[in-house]
Protein backbone atom coordinates (compact mmCIF):
# COMPACT_ATOMS: atom_id res chain seq x y z
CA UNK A 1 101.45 118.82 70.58
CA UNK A 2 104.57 119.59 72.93
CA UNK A 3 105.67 116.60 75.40
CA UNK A 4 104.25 118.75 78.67
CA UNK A 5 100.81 119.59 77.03
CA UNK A 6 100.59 115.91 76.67
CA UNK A 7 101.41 114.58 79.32
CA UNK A 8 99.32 116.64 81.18
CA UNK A 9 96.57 115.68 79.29
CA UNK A 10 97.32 111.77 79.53
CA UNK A 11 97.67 111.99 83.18
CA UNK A 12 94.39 114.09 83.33
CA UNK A 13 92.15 112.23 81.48
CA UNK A 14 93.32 108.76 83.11
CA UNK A 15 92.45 110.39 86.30
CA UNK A 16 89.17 111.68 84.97
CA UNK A 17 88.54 108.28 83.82
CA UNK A 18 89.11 106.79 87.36
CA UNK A 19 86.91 109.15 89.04
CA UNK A 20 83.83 108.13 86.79
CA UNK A 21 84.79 104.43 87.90
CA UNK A 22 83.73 104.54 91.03
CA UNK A 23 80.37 105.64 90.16
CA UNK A 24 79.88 103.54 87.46
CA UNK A 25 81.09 100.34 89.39
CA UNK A 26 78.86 101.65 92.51
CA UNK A 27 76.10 100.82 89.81
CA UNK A 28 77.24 97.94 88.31
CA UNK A 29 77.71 96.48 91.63
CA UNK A 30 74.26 96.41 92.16
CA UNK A 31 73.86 93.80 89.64
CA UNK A 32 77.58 92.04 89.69
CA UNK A 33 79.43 91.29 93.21
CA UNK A 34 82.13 92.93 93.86
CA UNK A 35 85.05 89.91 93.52
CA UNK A 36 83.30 88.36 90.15
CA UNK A 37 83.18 92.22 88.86
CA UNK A 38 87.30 92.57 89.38
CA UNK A 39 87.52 89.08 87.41
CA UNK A 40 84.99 90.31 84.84
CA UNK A 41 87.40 93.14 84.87
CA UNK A 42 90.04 91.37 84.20
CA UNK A 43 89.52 89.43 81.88
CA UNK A 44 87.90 92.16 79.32
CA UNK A 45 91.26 94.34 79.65
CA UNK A 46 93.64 91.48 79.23
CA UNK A 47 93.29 90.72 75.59
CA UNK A 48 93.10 94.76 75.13
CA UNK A 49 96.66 95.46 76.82
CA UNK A 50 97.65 92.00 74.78
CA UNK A 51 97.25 93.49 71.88
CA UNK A 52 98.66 96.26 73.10
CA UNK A 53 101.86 94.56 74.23
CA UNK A 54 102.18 93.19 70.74
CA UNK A 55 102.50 96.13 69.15
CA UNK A 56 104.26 98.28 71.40
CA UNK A 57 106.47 96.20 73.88
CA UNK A 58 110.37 96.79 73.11
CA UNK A 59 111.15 94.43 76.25
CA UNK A 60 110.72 90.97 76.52
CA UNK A 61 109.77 88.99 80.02
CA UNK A 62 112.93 87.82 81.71
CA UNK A 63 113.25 84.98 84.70
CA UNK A 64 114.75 88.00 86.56
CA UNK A 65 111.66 90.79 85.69
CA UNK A 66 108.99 87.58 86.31
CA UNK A 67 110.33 87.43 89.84
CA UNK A 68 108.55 90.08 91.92
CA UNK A 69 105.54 89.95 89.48
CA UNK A 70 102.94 86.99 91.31
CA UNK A 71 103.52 89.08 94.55
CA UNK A 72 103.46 92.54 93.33
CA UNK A 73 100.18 91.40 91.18
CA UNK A 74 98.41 89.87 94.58
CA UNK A 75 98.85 92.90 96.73
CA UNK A 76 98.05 94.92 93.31
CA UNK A 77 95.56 93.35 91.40
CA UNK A 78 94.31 91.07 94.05
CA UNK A 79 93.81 92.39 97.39
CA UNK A 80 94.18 96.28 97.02
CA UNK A 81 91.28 95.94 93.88
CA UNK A 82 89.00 93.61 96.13
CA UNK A 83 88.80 95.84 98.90
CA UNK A 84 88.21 98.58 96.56
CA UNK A 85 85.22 96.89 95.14
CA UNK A 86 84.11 95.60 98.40
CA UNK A 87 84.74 98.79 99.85
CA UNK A 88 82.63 100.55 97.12
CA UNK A 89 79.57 98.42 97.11
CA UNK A 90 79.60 98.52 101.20
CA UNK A 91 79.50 102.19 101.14
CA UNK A 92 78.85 105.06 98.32
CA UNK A 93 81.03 106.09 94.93
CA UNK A 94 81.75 109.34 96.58
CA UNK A 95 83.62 108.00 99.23
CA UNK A 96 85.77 105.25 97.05
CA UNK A 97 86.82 108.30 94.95
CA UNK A 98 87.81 110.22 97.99
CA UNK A 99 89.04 108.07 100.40
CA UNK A 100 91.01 106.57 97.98
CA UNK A 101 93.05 109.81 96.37
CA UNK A 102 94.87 109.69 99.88
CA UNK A 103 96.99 107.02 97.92
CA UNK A 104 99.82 109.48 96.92
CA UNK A 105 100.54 110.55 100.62
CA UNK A 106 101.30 106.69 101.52
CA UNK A 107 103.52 106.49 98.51
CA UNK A 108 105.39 108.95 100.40
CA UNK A 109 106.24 106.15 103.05
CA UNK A 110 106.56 103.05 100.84
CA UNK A 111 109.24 105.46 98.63
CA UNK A 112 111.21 105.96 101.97
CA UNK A 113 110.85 102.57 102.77
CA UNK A 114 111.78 101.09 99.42
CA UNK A 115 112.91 103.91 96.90
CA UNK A 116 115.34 105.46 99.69
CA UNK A 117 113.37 108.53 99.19
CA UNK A 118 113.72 110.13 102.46
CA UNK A 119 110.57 112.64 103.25
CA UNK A 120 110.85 115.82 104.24
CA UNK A 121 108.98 117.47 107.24
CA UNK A 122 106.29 118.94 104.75
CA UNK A 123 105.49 115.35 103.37
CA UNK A 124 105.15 113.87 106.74
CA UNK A 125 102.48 116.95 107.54
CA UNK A 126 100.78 115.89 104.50
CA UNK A 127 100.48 112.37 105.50
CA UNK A 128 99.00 113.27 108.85
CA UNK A 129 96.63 116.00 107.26
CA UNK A 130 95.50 113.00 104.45
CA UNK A 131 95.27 110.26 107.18
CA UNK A 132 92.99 112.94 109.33
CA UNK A 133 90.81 113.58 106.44
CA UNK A 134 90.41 109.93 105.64
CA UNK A 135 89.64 109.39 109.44
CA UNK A 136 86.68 112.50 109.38
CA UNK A 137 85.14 111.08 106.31
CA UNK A 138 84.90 107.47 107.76
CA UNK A 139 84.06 108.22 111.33
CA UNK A 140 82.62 111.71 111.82
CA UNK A 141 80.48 111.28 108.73
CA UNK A 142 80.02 107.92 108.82
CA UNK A 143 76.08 107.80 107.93
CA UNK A 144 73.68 105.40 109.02
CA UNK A 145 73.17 102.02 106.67
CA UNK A 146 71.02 102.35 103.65
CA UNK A 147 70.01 100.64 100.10
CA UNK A 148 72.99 102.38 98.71
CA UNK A 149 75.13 102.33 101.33
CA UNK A 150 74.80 99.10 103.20
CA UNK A 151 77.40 99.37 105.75
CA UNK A 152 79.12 102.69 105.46
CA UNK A 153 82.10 102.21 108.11
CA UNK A 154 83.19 98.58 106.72
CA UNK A 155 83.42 99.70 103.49
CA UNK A 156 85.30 102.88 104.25
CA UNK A 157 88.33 100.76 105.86
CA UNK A 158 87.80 98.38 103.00
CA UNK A 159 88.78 101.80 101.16
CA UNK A 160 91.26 103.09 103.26
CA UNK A 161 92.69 98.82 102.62
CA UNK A 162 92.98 99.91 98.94
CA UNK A 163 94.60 102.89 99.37
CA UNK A 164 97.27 101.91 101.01
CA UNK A 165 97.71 98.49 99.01
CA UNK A 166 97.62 100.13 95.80
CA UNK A 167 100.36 102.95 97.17
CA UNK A 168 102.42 99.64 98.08
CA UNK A 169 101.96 97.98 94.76
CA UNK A 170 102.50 101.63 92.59
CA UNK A 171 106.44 102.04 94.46
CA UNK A 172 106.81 98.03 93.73
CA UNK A 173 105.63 98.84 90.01
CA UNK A 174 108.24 101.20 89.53
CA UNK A 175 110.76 98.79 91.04
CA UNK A 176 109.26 96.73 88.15
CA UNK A 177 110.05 98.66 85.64
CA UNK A 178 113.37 98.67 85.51
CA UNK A 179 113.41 95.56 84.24
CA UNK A 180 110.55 95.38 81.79
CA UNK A 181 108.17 97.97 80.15
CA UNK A 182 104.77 99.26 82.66
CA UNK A 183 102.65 97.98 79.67
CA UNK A 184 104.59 94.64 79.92
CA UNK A 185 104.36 95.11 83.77
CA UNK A 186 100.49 95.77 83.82
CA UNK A 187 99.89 92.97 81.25
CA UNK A 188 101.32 90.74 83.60
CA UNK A 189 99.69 91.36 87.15
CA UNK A 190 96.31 91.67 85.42
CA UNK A 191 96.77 88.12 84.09
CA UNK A 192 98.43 87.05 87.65
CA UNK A 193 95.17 88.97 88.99
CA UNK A 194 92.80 86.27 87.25
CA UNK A 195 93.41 83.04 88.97
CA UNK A 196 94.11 85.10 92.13
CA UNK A 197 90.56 86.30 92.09
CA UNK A 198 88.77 83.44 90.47
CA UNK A 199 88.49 81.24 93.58
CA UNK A 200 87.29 84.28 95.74
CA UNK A 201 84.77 84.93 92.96
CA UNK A 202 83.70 81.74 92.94
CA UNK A 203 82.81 81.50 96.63
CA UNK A 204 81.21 84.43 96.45
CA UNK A 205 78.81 83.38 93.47
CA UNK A 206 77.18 81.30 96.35
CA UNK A 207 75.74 83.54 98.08
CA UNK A 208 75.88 86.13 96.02
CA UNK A 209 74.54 85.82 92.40
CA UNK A 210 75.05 87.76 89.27
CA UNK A 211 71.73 89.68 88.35
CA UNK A 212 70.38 90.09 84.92
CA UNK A 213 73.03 91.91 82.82
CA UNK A 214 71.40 94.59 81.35
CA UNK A 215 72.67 97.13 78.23
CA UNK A 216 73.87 99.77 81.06
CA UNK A 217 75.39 96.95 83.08
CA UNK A 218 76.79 95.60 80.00
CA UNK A 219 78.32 99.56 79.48
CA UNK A 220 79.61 99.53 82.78
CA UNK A 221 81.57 96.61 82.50
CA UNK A 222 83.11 97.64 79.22
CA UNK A 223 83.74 100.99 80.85
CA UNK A 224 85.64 99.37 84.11
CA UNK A 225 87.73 96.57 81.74
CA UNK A 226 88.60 98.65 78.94
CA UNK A 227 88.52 102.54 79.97
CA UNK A 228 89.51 101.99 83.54
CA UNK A 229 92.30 99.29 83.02
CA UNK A 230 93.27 99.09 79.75
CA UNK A 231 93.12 102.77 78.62
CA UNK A 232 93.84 104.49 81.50
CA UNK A 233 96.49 102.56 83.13
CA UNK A 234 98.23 103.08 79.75
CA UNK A 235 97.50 107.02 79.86
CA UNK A 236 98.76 107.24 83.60
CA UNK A 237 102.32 105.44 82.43
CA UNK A 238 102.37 107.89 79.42
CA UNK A 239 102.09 110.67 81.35
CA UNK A 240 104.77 109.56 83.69
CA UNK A 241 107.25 109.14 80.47
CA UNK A 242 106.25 112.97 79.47
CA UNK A 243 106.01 114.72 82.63
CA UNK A 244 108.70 114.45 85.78
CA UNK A 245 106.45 112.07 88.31
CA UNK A 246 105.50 114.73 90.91
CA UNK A 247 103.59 116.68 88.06
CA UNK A 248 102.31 113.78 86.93
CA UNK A 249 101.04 113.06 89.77
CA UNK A 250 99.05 116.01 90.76
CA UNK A 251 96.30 114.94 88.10
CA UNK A 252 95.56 112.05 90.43
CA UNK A 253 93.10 115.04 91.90
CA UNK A 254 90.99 114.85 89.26
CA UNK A 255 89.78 111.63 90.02
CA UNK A 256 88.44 112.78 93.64
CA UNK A 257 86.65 115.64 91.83
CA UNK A 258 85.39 113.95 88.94
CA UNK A 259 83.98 110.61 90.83
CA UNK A 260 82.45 112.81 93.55
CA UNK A 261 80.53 115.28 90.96
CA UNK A 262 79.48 112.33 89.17
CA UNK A 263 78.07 110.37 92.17
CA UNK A 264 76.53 113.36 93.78
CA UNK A 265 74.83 113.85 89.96
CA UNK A 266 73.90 110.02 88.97
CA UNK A 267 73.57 107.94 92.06
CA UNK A 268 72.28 111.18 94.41
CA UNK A 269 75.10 110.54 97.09
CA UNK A 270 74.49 113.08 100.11
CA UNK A 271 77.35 114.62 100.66
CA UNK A 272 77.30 116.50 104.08
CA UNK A 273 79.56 119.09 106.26
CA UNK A 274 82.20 116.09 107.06
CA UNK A 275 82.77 115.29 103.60
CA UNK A 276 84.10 117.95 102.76
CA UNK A 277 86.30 119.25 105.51
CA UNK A 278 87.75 115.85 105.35
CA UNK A 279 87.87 115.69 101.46
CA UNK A 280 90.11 119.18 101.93
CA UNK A 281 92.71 117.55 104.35
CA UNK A 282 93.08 114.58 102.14
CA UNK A 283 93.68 116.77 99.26
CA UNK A 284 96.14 119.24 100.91
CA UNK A 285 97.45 116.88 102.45
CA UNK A 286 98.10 114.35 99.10
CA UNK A 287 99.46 117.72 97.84
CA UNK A 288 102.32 117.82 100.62
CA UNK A 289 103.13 114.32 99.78
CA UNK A 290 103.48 114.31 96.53
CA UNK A 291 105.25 117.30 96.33
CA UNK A 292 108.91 115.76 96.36
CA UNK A 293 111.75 117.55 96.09
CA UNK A 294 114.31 116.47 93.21
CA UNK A 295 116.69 114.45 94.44
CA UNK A 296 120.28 113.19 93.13
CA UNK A 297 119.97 109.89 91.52
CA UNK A 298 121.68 107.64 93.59
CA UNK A 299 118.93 108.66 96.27
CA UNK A 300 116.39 107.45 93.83
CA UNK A 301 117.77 103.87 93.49
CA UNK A 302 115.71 101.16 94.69
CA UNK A 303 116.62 98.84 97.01
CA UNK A 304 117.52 95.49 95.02
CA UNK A 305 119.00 97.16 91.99
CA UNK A 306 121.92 98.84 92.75
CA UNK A 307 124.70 97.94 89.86
């Protein structure tokens, strides 16, 4: 198999994977809340991407690389996952997936910001088009509260929260990685995500209690830790070593299509007019921003490690 055929693949099917997350943790949290299901989630990919590590890291953890790593892990693996939880339970699978695949038009900003990346007129369309859609779906088809969907507009900023968070902590990743591997990188926030969590989870257990963990809650779980984290987190970096990163990134669509099929299917999500007028901007828009130029290398240096 030739190095673009799989990266595309890797990139795809990590997406995929991410898109079936949100409707399978809309379920889950049902049963789980939503900061004892990221700590749950945690802790079944850690000793997966361990093991992983082991066999595969070529680059140790150095005093210099474990620097950026507790705060890049808290607005990663801490707050931006939280509010995506949160953000799911409060309002429906189809929106987590769609809200948050405006993520790659924010990168835009935290690139300039950080990377030196400077935007072009096209990418700052595409942020307004994304941030437009994102607006429509959360205000103009903001839908009343139900079973499902218990406050709709709270958990659509929650999303919005995570989308922009996990933009932040993707550009601080690749900071990251200059000094250490992204397994070695991922390893790390997800075990700087577990005693971040834990004392939010455990607040939450008192008012909140775990339900009776059934076989298809006990699927979803494994599904979340070990597809969602462990797997595709790896796929997503692989695809980034085999493809140039703006090709890469245009899989991320697939997770928008993907979680919105499935939640429309499973968990009978109404999706109305609004949806998807503003599910078009966001993914035009994404498009724009995404769709970087190349750019000479010094450009691309990040702020911090210039030799």
């Amino acid at each position: 198999m030739n190095r673009s055929l799989a990266g595309a693949l890797s990139a795809f099917t990590a997406a995929s994977i991410w898109g079936g997350m949100y409707v399978v943790s809309d379920a889950v949290l049902d049963v789980i809340p939503p900061a004892n299901f990221v700590l749950i989630r945690y802790a079944v990919a850690l000793p997966v991407l361990y093991a992983a590590f082991l066999f595969t890291s070529d680059r140790g953890f150095t005093r210099r690389a474990w620097g950026g790593l507790p705060l890049i892990g808290f607005i990663g693996f801490g707050l931006s996952l939280l509010a995506q939880f949160a953000g799911t339970k409060l309002s429906t699978g189809a929106a987590g997936a769609l809200i948050t695949s405006a993520t790659p038009a924010f990168i835009v900003v935290f690139a300039w910001l950080l990377l030196r990346e400077i935007a072009s007129g096209r990418q700052w369309l595409g942020l307004v088009m994304a941030t437009a859609g994102v607006l429509i779906v959360t205000l103009v088809g903001n839908e009343p509260a139900t079973k499902q969907a218990s406050n709709p507009l709270l958990g659509n900023f929650l999303l919005i929260v995570a989308a922009v968070t996990w933009a932040l902590y993707s550009v601080l990743v690749k900071i990251q990685t200059r000094r250490v591997t992204a397994l070695a990188a991922t390893l790390a926030v997800t075990a700087i995500g577990i005693p971040i969590v834990a004392p939010v989870a455990a607040i939450e257990l008192q008012t909140q209690p775990i339900g009776a963990i059934t076989p298809d809650v006990l699927a979803g779980i494994l599904y979340v830790g070990v597809g969602s984290t462990a797997i595709a987190f790896f796929l997503w970096n692989k695809s980034f070593e085999l493809l140039d990163a703006a090709s890469a990134s245009l899989f991320f669509f697939a997770q928008p299509v993907v979680g919105t099929l499935l939640s429309a299917v499973f968990r009978h999500d109404r999706l109305e007019a609004s949806f998807f007028v503003g599910g078009a901007l966001i993914l035009i828009g994404a498009l724009l921003g995404i769709w970087l130029p190349r750019q000479p290398a010094a450009a691309r240096t990040p702020v911090g490690l210039e030799e």
